[in-house]
C-alpha atoms as a PDB file:
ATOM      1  CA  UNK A   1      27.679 -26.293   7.358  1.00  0.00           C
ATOM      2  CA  UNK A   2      27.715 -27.903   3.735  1.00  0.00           C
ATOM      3  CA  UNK A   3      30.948 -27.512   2.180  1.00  0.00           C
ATOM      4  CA  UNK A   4      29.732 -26.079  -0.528  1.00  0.00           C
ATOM      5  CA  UNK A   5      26.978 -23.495   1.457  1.00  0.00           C
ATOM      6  CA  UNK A   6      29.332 -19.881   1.386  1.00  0.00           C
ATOM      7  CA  UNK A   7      29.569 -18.535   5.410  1.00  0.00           C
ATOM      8  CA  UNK A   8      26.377 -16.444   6.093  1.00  0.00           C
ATOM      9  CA  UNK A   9      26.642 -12.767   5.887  1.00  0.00           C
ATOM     10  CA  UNK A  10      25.139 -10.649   8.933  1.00  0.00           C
ATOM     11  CA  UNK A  11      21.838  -8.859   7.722  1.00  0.00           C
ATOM     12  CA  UNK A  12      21.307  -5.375   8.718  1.00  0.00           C
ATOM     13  CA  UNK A  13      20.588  -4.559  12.242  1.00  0.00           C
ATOM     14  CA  UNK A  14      18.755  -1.421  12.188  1.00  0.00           C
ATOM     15  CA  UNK A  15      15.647   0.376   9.748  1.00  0.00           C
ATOM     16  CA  UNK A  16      16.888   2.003   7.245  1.00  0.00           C
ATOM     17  CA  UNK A  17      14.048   4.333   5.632  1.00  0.00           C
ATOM     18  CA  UNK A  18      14.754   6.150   2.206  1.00  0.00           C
ATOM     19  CA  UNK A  19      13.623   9.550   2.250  1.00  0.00           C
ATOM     20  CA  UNK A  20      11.905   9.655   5.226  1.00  0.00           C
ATOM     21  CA  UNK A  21       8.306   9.219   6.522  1.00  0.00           C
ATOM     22  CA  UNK A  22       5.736  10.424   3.750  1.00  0.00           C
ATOM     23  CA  UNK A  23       2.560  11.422   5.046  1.00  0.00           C
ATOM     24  CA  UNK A  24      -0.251   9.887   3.108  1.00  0.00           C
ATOM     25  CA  UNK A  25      -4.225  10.120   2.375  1.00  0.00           C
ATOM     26  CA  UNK A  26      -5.142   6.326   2.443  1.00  0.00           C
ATOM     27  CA  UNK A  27      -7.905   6.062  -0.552  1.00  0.00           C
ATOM     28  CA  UNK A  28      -9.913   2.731  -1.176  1.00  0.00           C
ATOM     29  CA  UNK A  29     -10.738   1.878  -4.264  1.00  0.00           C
ATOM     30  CA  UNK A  30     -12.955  -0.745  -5.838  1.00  0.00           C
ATOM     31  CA  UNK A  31     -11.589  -4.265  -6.595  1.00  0.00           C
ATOM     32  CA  UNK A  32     -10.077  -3.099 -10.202  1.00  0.00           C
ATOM     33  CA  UNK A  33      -9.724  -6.232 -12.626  1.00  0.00           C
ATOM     34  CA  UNK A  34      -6.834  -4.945 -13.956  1.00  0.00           C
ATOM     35  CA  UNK A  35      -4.607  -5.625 -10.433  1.00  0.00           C
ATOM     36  CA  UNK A  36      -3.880  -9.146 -11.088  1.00  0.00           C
ATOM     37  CA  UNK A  37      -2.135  -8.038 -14.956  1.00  0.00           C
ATOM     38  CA  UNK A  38      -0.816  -5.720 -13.431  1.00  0.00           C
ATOM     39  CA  UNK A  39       0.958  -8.239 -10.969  1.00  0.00           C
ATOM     40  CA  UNK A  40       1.579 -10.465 -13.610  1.00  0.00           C
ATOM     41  CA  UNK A  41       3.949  -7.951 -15.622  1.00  0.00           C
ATOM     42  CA  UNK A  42       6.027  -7.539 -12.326  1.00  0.00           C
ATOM     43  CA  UNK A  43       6.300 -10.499 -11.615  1.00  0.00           C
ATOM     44  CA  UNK A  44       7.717 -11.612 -15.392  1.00  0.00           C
ATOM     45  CA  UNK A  45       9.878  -8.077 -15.014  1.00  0.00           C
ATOM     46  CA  UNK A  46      11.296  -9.642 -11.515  1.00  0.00           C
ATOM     47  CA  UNK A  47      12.049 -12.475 -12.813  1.00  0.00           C
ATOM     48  CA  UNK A  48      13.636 -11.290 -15.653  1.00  0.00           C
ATOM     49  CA  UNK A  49      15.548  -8.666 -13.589  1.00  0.00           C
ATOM     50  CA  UNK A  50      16.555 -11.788 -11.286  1.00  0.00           C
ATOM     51  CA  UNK A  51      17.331 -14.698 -13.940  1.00  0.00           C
ATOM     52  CA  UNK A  52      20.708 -13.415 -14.637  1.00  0.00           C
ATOM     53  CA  UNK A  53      21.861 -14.293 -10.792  1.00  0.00           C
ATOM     54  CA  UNK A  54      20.898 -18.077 -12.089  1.00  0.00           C
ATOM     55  CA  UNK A  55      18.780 -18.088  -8.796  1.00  0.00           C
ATOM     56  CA  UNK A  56      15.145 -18.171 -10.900  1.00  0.00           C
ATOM     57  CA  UNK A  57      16.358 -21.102 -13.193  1.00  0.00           C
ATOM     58  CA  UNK A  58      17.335 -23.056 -10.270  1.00  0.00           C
ATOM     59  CA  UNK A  59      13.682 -21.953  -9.091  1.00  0.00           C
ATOM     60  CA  UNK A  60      15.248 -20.316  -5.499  1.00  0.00           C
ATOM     61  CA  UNK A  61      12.874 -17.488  -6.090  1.00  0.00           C
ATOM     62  CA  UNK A  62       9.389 -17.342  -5.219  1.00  0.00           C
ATOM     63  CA  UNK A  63       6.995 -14.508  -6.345  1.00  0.00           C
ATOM     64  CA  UNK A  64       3.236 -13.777  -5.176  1.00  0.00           C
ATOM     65  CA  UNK A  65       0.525 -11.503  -5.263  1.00  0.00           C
ATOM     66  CA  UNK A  66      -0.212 -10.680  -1.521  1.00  0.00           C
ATOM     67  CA  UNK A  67      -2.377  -7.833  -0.249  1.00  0.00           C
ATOM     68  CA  UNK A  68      -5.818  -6.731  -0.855  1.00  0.00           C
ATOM     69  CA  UNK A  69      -5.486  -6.306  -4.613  1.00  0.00           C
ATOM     70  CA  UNK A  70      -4.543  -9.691  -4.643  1.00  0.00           C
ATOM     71  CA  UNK A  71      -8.318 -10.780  -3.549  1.00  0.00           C
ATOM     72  CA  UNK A  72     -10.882 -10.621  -5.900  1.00  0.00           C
ATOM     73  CA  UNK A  73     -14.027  -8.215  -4.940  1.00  0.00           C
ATOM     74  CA  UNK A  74     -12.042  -6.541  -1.999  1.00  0.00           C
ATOM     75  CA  UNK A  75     -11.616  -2.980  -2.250  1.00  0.00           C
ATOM     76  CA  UNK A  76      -8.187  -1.685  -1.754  1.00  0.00           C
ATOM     77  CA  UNK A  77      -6.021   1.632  -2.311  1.00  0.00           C
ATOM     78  CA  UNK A  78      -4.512   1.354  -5.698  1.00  0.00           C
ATOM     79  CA  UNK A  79      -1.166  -0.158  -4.317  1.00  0.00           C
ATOM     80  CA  UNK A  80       0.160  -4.043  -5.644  1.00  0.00           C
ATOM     81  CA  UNK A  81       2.009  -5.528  -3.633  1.00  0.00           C
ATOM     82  CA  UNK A  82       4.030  -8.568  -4.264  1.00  0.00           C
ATOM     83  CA  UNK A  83       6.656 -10.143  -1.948  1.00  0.00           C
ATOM     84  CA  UNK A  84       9.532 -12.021  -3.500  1.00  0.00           C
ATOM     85  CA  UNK A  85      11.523 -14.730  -1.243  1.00  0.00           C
ATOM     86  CA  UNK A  86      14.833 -15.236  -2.146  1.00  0.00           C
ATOM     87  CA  UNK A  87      17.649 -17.762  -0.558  1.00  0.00           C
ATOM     88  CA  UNK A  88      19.512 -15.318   0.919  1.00  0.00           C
ATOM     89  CA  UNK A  89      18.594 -11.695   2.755  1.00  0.00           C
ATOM     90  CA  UNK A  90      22.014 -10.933   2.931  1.00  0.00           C
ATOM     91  CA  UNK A  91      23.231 -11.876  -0.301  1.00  0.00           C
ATOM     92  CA  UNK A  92      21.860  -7.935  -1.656  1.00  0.00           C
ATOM     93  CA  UNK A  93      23.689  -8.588  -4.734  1.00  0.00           C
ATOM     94  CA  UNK A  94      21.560 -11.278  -6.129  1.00  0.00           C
ATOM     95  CA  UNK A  95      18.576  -9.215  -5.738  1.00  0.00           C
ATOM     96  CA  UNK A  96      18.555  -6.121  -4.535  1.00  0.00           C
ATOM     97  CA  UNK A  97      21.027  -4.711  -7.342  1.00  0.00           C
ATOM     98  CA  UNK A  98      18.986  -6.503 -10.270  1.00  0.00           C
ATOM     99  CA  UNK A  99      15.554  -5.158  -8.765  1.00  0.00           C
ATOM    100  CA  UNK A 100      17.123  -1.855  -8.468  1.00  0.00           C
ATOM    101  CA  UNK A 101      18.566  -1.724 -12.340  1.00  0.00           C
ATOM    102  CA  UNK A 102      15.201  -2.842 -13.314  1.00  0.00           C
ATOM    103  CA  UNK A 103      13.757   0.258 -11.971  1.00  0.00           C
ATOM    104  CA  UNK A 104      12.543  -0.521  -8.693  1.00  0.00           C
ATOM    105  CA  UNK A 105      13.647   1.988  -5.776  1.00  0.00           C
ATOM    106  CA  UNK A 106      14.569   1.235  -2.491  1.00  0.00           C
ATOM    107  CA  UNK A 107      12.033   2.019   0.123  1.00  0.00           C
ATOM    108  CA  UNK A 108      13.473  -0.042   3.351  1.00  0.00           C
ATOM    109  CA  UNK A 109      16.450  -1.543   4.021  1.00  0.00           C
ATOM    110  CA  UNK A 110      15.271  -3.348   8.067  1.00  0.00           C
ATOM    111  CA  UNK A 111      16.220  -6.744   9.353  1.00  0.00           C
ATOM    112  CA  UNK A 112      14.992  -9.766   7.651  1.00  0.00           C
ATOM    113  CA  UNK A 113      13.301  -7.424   4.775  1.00  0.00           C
ATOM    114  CA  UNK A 114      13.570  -5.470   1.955  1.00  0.00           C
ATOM    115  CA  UNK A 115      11.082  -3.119   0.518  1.00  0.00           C
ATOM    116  CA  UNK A 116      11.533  -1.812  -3.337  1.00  0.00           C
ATOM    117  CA  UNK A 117       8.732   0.168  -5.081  1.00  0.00           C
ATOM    118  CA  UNK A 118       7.814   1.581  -8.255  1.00  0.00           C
ATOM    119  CA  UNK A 119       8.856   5.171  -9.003  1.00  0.00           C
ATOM    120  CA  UNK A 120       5.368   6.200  -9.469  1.00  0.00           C
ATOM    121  CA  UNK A 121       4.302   4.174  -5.785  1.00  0.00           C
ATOM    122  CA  UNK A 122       1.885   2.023  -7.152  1.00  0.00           C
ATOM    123  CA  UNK A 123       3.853  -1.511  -6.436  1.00  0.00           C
ATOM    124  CA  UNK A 124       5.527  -2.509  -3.231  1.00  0.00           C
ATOM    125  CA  UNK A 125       7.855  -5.441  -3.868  1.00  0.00           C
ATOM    126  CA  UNK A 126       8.662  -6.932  -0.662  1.00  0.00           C
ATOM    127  CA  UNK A 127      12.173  -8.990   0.257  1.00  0.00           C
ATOM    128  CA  UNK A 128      12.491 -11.914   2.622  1.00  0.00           C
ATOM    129  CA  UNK A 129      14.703 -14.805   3.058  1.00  0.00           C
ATOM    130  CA  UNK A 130      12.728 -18.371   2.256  1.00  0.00           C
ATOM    131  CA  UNK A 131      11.298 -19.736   5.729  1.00  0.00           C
ATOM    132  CA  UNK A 132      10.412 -16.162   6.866  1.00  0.00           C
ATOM    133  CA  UNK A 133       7.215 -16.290   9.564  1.00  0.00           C
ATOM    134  CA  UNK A 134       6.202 -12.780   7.922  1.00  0.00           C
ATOM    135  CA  UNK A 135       5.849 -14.551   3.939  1.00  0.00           C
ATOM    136  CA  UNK A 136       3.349 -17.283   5.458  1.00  0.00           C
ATOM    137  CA  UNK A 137       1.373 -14.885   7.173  1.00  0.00           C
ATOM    138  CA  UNK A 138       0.462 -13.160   3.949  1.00  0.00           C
ATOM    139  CA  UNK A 139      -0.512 -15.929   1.862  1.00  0.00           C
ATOM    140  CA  UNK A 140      -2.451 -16.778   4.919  1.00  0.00           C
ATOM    141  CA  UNK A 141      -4.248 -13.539   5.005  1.00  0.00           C
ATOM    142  CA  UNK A 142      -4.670 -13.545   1.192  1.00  0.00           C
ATOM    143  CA  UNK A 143      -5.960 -17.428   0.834  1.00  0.00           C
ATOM    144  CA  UNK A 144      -8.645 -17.017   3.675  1.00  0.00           C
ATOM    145  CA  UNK A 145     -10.075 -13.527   2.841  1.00  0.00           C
ATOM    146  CA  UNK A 146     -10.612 -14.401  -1.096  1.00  0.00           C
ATOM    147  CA  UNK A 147     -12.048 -17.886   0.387  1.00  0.00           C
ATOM    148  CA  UNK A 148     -14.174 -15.851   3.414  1.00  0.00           C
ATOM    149  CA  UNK A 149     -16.859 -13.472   2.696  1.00  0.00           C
ATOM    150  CA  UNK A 150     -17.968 -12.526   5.833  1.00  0.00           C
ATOM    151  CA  UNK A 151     -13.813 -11.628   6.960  1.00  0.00           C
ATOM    152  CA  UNK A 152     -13.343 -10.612   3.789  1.00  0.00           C
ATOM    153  CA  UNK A 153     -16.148  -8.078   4.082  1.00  0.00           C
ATOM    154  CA  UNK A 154     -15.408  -6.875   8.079  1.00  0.00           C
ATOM    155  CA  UNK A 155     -11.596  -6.061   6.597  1.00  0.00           C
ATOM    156  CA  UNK A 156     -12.828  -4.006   4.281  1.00  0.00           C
ATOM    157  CA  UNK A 157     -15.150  -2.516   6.495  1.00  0.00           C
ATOM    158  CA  UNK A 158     -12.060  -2.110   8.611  1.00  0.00           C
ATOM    159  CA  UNK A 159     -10.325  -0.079   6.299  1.00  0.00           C
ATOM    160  CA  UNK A 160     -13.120   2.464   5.409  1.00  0.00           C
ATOM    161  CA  UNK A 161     -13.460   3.164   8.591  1.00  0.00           C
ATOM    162  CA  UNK A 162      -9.905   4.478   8.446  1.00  0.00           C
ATOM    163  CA  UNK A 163     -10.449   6.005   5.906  1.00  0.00           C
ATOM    164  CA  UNK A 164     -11.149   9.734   7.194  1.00  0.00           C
ATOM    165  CA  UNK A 165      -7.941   9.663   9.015  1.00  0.00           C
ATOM    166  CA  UNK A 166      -4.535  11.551   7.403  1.00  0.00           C
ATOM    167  CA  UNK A 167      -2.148   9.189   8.487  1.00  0.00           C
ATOM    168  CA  UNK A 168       2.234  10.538   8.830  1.00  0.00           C
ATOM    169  CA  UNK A 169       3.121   7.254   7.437  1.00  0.00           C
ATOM    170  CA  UNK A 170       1.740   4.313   5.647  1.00  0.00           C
ATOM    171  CA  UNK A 171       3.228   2.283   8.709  1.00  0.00           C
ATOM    172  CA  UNK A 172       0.357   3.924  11.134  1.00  0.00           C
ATOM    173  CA  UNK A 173      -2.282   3.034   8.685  1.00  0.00           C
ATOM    174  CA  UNK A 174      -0.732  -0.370   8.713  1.00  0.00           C
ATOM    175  CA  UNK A 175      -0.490  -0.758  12.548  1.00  0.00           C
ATOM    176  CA  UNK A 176      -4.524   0.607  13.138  1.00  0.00           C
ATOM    177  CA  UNK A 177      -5.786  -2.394  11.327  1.00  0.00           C
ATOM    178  CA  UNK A 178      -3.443  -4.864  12.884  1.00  0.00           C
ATOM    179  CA  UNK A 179      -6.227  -5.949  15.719  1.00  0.00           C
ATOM    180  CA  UNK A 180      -8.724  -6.984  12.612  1.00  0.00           C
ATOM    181  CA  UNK A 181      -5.826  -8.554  11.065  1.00  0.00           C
ATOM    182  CA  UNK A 182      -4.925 -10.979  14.246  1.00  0.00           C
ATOM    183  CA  UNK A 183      -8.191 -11.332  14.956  1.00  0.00           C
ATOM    184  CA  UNK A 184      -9.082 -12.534  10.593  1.00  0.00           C
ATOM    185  CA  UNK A 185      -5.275 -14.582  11.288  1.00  0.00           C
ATOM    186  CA  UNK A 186      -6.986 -16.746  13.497  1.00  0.00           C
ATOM    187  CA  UNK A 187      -9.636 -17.688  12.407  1.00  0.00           C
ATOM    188  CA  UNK A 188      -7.290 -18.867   9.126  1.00  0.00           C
ATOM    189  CA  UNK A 189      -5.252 -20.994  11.015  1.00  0.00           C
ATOM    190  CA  UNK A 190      -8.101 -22.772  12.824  1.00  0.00           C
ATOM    191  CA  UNK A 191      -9.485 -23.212   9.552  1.00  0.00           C
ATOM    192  CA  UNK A 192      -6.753 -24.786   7.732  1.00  0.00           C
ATOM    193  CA  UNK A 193      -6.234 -26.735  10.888  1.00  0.00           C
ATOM    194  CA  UNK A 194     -10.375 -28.161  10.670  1.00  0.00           C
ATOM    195  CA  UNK A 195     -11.179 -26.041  13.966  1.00  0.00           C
ATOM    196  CA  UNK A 196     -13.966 -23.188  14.651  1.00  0.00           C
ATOM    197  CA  UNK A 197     -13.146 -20.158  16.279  1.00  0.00           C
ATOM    198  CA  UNK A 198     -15.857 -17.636  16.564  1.00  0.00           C
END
């Protein structure tokens, strides 16, 4: 270990959800222009909220759009998400207390992740530690389905069909598309790797 690298911190060990499961009625809604500004003034407000821990102006913290509303013509429930990677999971004070103060609420508190959202539920910031598997899968996701119109079409096709469902959680929704999800995952990598998969 670097001399000058403090000891790692253990990260949580167990889920920790805030107020329980909330049953939800997914709704879809049309790719909205206004998603990416929207993005755009959280991710200048996490910065902000995060430039006083000195970790943004040594550029340790990363910020993207993920999720549907971060592809163009896809239609999506009114929800932007944004994940924010940060050098440290454990080190809570660096983030999660300057996300918090900037009027973000703590959803989940789970191994490896944090999940923060706007009062009014219509931005999820997501936590992880740089290197995380879960941050490259997203941008992987995002970069092939606003690049592929056929995958980006059978996801949303996916998700309508879901639609007529009322789901206890937004985790259940989550977990009924994952099949598509793999299945769109793959084909991603063996693109960005030159290969065809059908």
């Amino acid at each position: 270990m670097p001399a000058d690298r403090t000891p790692r911190r253990p990260d949580v060990t167990t889920t920790d959800i805030v107020g329980g499961a909330e049953p939800v009625r997914i709704t879809l809604h049309d790719y909205d222009e206004r998603w990416p500004a929207a993005f755009e003034a959280h991710r200048r407000r996490i910065v902000e909220a995060l430039a006083p821990t000195g970790t943004e102006a040594g550029g340790d913290v990363q910020v993207e759009h993920i999720g549907s509303t971060a592809v163009p013509g896809l239609a999506a429930k009114p929800i932007v998400d944004v994940v924010v990677v940060v050098p440290d999971i454990t080190a809570e004070e660096d983030y999660l207390d300057p996300l918090l103060a900037a009027g973000y609420e703590l959803r989940v508190r789970e191994p490896g992740h944090r999940l923060v959202r706007t009062p009014e539920r219509d931005v999820h910031v997501h936590v992880y530690e740089r290197g995380a598997t879960a941050v490259d899968e997203y941008l992987l996701l995002r970069d092939h389905l606003r690049a592929d119109t056929a995958d980006r079409d059978l996801y949303a096709a996916t998700k309508r069909e879901l639609l007529d469902r009322r789901w206890d959680d937004m985790n259940d929704y989550a977990d009924a598309k994952t099949e598509v999800i793999t299945a769109i995952k793959g084909r991603a990598r063996a693109a960005r790797e030159g290969r065809h998969v059908s």
